[in-house]
Protein backbone atom coordinates (compact mmCIF):
# COMPACT_ATOMS: atom_id res chain seq x y z
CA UNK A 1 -196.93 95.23 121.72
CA UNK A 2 -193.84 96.27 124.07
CA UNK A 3 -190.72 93.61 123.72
CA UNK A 4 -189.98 92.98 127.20
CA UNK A 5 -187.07 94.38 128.95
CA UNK A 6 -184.11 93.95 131.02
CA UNK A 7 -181.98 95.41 133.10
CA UNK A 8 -178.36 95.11 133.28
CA UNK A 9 -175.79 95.85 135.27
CA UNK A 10 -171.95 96.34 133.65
CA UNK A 11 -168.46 97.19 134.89
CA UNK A 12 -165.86 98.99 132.87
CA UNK A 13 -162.46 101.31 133.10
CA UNK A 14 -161.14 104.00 131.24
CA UNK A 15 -157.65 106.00 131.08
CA UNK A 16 -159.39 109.23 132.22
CA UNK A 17 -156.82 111.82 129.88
CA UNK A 18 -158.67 110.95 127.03
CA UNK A 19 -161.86 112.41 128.44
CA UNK A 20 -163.48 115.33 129.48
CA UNK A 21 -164.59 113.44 132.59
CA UNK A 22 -167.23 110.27 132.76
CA UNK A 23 -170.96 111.86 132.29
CA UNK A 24 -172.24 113.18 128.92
CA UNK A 25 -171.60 116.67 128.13
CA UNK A 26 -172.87 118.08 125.00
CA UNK A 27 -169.82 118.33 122.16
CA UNK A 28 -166.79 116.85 124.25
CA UNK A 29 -165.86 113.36 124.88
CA UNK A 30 -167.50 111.47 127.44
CA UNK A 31 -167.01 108.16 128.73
CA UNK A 32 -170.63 107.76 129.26
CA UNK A 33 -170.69 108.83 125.78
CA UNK A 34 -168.36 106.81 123.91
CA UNK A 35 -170.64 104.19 125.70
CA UNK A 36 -174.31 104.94 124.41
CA UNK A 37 -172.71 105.47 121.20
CA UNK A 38 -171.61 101.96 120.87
CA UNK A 39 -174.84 100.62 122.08
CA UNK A 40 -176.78 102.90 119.10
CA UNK A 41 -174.18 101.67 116.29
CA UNK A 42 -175.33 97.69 117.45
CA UNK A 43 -178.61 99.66 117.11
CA UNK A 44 -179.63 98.17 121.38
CA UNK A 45 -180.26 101.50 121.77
CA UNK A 46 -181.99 104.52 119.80
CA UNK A 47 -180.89 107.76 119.45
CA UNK A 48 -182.81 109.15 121.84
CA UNK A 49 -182.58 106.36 124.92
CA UNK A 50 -179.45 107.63 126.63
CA UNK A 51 -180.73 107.79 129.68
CA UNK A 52 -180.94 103.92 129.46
CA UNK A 53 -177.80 104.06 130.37
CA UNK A 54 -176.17 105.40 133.45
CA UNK A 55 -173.06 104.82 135.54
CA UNK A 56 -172.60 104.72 139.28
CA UNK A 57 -169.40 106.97 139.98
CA UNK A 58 -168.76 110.24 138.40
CA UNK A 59 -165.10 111.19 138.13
CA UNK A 60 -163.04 114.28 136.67
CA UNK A 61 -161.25 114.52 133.42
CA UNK A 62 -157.58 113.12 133.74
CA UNK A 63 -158.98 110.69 136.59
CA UNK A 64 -158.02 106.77 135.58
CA UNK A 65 -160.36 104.00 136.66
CA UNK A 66 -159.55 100.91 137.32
CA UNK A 67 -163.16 99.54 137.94
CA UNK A 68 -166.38 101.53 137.21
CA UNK A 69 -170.01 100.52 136.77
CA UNK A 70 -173.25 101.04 135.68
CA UNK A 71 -176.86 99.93 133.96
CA UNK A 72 -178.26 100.04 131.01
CA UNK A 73 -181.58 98.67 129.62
CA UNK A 74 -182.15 96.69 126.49
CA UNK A 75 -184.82 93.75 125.14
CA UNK A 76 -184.85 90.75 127.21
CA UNK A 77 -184.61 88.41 123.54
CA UNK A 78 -181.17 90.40 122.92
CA UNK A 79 -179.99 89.69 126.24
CA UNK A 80 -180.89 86.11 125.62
CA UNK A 81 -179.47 85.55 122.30
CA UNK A 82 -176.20 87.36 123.49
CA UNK A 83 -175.24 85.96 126.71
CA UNK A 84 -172.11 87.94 128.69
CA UNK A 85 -169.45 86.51 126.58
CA UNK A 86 -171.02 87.96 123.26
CA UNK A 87 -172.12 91.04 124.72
CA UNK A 88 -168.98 91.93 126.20
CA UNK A 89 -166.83 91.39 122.85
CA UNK A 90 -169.83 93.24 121.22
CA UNK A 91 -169.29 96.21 123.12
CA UNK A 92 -165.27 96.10 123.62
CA UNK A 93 -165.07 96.11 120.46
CA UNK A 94 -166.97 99.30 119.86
CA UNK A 95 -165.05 101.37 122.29
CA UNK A 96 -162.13 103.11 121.95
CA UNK A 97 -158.94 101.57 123.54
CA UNK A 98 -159.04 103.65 126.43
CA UNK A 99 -162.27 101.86 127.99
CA UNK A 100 -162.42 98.04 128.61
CA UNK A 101 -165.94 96.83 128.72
CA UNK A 102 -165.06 94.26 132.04
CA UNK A 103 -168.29 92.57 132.89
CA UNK A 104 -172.38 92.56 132.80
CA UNK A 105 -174.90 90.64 133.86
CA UNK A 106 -178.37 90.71 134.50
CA UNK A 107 -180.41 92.46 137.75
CA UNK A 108 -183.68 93.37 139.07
CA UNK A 109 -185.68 96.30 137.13
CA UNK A 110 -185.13 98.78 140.10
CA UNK A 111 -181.51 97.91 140.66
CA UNK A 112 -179.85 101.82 140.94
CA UNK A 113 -175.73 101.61 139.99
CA UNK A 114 -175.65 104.48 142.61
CA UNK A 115 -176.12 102.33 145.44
CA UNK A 116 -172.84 100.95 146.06
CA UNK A 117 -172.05 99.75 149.61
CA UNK A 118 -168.22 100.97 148.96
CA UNK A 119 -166.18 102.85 146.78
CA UNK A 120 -162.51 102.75 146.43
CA UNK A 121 -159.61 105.40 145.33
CA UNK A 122 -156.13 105.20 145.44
CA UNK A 123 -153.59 108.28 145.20
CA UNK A 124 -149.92 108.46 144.27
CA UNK A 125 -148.76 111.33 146.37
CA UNK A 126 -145.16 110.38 144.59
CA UNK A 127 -146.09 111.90 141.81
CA UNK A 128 -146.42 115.35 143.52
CA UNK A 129 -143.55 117.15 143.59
CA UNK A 130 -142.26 117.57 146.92
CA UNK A 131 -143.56 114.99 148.79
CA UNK A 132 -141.92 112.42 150.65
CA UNK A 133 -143.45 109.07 152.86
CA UNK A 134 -142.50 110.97 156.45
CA UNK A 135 -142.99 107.16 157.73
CA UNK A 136 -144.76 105.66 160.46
CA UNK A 137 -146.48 108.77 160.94
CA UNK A 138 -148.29 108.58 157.80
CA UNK A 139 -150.53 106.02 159.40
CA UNK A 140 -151.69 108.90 162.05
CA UNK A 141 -152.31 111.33 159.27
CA UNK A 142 -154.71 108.60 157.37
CA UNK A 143 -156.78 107.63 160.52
CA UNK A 144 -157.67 111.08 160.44
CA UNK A 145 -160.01 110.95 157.91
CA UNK A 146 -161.36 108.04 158.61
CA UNK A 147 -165.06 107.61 160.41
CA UNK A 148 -168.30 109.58 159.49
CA UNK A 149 -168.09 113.69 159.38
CA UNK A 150 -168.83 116.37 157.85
CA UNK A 151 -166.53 116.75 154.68
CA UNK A 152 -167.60 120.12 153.72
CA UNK A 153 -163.99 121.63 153.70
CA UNK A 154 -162.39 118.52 151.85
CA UNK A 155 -165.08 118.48 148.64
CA UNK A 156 -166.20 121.00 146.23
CA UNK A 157 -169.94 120.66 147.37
CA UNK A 158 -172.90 120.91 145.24
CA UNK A 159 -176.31 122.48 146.13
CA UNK A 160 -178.48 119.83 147.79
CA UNK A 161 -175.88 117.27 148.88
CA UNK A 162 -175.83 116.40 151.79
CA UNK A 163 -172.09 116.43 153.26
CA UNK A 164 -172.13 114.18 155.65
CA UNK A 165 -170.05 110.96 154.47
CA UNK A 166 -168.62 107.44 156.04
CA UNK A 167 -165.27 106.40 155.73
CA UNK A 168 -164.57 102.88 156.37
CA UNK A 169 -160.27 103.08 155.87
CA UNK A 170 -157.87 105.06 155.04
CA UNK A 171 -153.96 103.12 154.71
CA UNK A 172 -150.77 103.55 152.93
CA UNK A 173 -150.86 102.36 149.18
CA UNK A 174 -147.66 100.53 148.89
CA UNK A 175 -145.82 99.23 145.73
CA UNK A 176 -143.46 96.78 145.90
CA UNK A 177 -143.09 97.31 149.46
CA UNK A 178 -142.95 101.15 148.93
CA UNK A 179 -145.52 103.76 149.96
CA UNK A 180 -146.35 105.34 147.28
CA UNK A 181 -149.57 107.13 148.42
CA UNK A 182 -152.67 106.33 149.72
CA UNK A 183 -156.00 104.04 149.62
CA UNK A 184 -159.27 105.52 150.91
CA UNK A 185 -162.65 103.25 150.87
CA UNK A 186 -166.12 104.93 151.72
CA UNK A 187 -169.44 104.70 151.21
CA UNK A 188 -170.10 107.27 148.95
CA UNK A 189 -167.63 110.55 147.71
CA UNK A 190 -168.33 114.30 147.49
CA UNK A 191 -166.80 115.97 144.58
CA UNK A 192 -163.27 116.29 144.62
CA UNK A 193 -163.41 114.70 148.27
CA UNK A 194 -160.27 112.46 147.77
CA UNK A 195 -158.51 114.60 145.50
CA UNK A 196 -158.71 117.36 148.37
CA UNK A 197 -157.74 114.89 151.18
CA UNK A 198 -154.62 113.98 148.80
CA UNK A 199 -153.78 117.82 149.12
CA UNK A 200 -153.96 117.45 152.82
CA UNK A 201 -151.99 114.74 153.55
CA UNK A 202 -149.59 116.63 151.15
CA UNK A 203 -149.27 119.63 153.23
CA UNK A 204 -148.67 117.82 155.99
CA UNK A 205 -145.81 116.05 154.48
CA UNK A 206 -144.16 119.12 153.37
CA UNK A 207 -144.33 121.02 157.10
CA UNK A 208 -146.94 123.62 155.57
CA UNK A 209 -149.99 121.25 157.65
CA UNK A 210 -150.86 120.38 160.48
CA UNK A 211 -152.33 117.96 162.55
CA UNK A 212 -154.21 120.00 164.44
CA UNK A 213 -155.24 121.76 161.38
CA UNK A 214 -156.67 119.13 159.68
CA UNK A 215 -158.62 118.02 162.86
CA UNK A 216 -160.16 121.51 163.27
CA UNK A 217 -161.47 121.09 159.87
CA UNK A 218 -163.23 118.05 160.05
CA UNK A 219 -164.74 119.79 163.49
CA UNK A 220 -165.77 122.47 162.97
CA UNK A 221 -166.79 122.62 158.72
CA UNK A 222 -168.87 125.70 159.41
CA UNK A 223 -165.19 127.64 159.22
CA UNK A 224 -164.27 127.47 155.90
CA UNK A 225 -160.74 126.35 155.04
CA UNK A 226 -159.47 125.48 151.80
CA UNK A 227 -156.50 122.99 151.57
CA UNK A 228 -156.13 122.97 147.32
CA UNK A 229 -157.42 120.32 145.12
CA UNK A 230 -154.46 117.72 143.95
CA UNK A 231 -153.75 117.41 140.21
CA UNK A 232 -156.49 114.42 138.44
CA UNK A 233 -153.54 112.22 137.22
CA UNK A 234 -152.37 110.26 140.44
CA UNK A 235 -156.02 109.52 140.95
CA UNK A 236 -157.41 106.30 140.35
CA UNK A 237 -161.25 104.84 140.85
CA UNK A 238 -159.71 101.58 142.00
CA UNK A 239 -163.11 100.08 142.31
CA UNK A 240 -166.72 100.10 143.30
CA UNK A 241 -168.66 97.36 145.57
CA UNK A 242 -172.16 96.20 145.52
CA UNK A 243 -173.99 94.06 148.13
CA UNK A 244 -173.80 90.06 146.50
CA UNK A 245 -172.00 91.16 143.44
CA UNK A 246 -169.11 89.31 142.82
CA UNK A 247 -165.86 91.19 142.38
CA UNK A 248 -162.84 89.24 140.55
CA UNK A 249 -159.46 91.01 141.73
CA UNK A 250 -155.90 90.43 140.07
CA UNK A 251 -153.56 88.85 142.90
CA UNK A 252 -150.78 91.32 143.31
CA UNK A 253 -149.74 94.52 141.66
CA UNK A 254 -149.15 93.75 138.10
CA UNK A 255 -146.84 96.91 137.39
CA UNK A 256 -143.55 97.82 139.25
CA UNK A 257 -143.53 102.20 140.11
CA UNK A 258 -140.06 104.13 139.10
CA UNK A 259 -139.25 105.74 142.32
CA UNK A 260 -138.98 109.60 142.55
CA UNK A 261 -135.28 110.90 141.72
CA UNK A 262 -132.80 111.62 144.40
CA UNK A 263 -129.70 113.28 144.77
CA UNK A 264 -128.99 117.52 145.98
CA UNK A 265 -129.83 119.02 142.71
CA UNK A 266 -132.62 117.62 140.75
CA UNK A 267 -132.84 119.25 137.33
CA UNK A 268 -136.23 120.15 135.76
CA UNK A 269 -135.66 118.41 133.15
CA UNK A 270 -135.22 115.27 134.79
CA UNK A 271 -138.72 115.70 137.04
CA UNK A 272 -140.67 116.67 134.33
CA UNK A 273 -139.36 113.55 132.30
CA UNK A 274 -140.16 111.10 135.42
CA UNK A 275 -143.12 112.53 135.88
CA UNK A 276 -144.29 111.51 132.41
CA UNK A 277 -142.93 108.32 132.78
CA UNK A 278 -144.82 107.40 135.95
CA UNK A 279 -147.92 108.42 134.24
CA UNK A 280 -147.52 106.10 131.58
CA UNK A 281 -146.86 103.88 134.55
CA UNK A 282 -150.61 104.61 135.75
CA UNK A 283 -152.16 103.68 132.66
CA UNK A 284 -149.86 100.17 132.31
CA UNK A 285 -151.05 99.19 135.60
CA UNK A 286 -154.58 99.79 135.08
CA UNK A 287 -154.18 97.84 131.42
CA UNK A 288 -153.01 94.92 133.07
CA UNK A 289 -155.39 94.74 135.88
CA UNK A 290 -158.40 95.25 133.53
CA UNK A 291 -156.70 92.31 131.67
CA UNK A 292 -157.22 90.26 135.02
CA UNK A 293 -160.29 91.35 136.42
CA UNK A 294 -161.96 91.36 133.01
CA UNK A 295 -161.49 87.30 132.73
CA UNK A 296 -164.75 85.52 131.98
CA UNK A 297 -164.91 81.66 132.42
CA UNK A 298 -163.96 79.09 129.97
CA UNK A 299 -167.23 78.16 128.05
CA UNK A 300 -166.26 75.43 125.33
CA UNK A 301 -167.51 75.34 121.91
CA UNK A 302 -170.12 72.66 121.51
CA UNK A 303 -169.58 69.93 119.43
């Protein structure tokens, strides 16, 4: 006889260098991975039940996420002897550092991770060489993209997908009052959709862009143009939304950004060395937000 089974629905981060992107791939390190392999050591899993457990957004090697999720399967009498608070430790402490196990609970038997209502990135276009917040402009440049088009010339696209895709808001990302990039929310991302926009908004910062240009392209996508991809770094999975789900958020920015060098000469040296720091910065701030967001409620020992 078949022990009944459940369905359950997780959230979790990672800092993206240490992976060769979130889905398995056969001899590198996966998040998805590093996940099914922790379920098989607490033996909730077998060997060969991987695809028991799936996540909702893909992202690229070197990408950071700040909130991720996705569903796994197990025996409804585990579930029930664990509870979240259990589970969660269970699993965090199976994982490498570089992935916080945030949240799970249980949901129906069809529930599909996929089926987010919105998805969230942020950029840093600071940490770009070369680019500087042209001001009140910016905010022109972002409602560009915003609304539902054809994104064919901003995404890599993959055979069968369709390209059509909502945007609900694009706006400055500021940091202690400083804009240091962007925030895009949508329904649903093509590959390297956001990483392409950042590239965009990029050349139109340095002069090499323009308006016009990047109007033309969300137009008219059966004329290919091809603005570059930005580097995976500065991009972070800030969060993914489901209908009734709730969604615990930290109440301001827990990390403070080191602003780009100035001056008339700025030595390579000096870049290359800020540049480091402010991805160190990256990975702080999405350390202490998972250390917010990932706060379960006080249950009390019994006596």
């Amino acid at each position: 006889m078949m022990s009944e089974r459940v369905r359950l629905a997780f959230t979790i981060g990672y800092i993206g260098r240490h992976f060769h992107g979130s889905q398995i791939q056969p001899d590198v390190r996966t998040v998805q991975g590093e996940l099914i392999k922790a379920f098989t050591k607490l033996k909730w899993l077998s060997k060969d039940a991987g695809h028991n457990l799936v996540l909702s957004s893909r992202t690229d090697a070197g990408v950071n996420v700040r909130r991720n999720g996705g569903a796994v399967t197990i025996d409804r009498s585990l579930w029930q002897s664990l509870g979240r608070r259990k589970m969660i430790r269970a699993v965090d402490d199976r994982l490498p550092n570089e992935i916080g196990f945030l949240n799970v609970h249980e949901v129906s038997a069809d529930w599909n991770p996929r089926l987010a209502s919105q998805r969230v990135y942020r950029y840093r276009l600071e940490g770009i060489q070369g680019w500087n917040y042209p001001g009140e402009i910016f905010q022109d440049w972002l409602s560009l993209f915003v609304g539902t088009y054809d994104a064919t010339n901003f995404a890599k696209l993959e055979e069968g997908k369709n390209p059509i895709r909502k945007i609900y808001a694009c706006q400055p990302w500021k940091v202690d009052g400083r804009v240091v990039g962007f925030e895009i929310t949508g329904e649903a991302f093509l590959w390297n959709q956001v990483r392409r926009t950042a590239m965009a908004l990029y050349g139109l910062s340095t002069g090499e862009l323009t308006q016009q240009q990047i109007v033309d392209a969300i137009n008219q996508p059966d004329i290919p143009v091809d603005f570059g991809v930005a580097p995976p770094e500065w991009l972070v999975l800030w969060d993914v939304i489901w209908p009734d789900f709730e969604h615990p958020n930290s109440e301001e920015t827990l990390v403070s950004f080191t602003p780009p060098p100035s001056g008339e000469y700025l030595e390579r040296t000096m870049m290359s060395r800020w540049e480091a720091g402010c991805k160190l910065e990256m990975e702080s701030m999405i350390l202490h937000e998972w250390s917010m967001i990932g706060r379960l409620p006080y249950v009390p020992h019994k006596s």
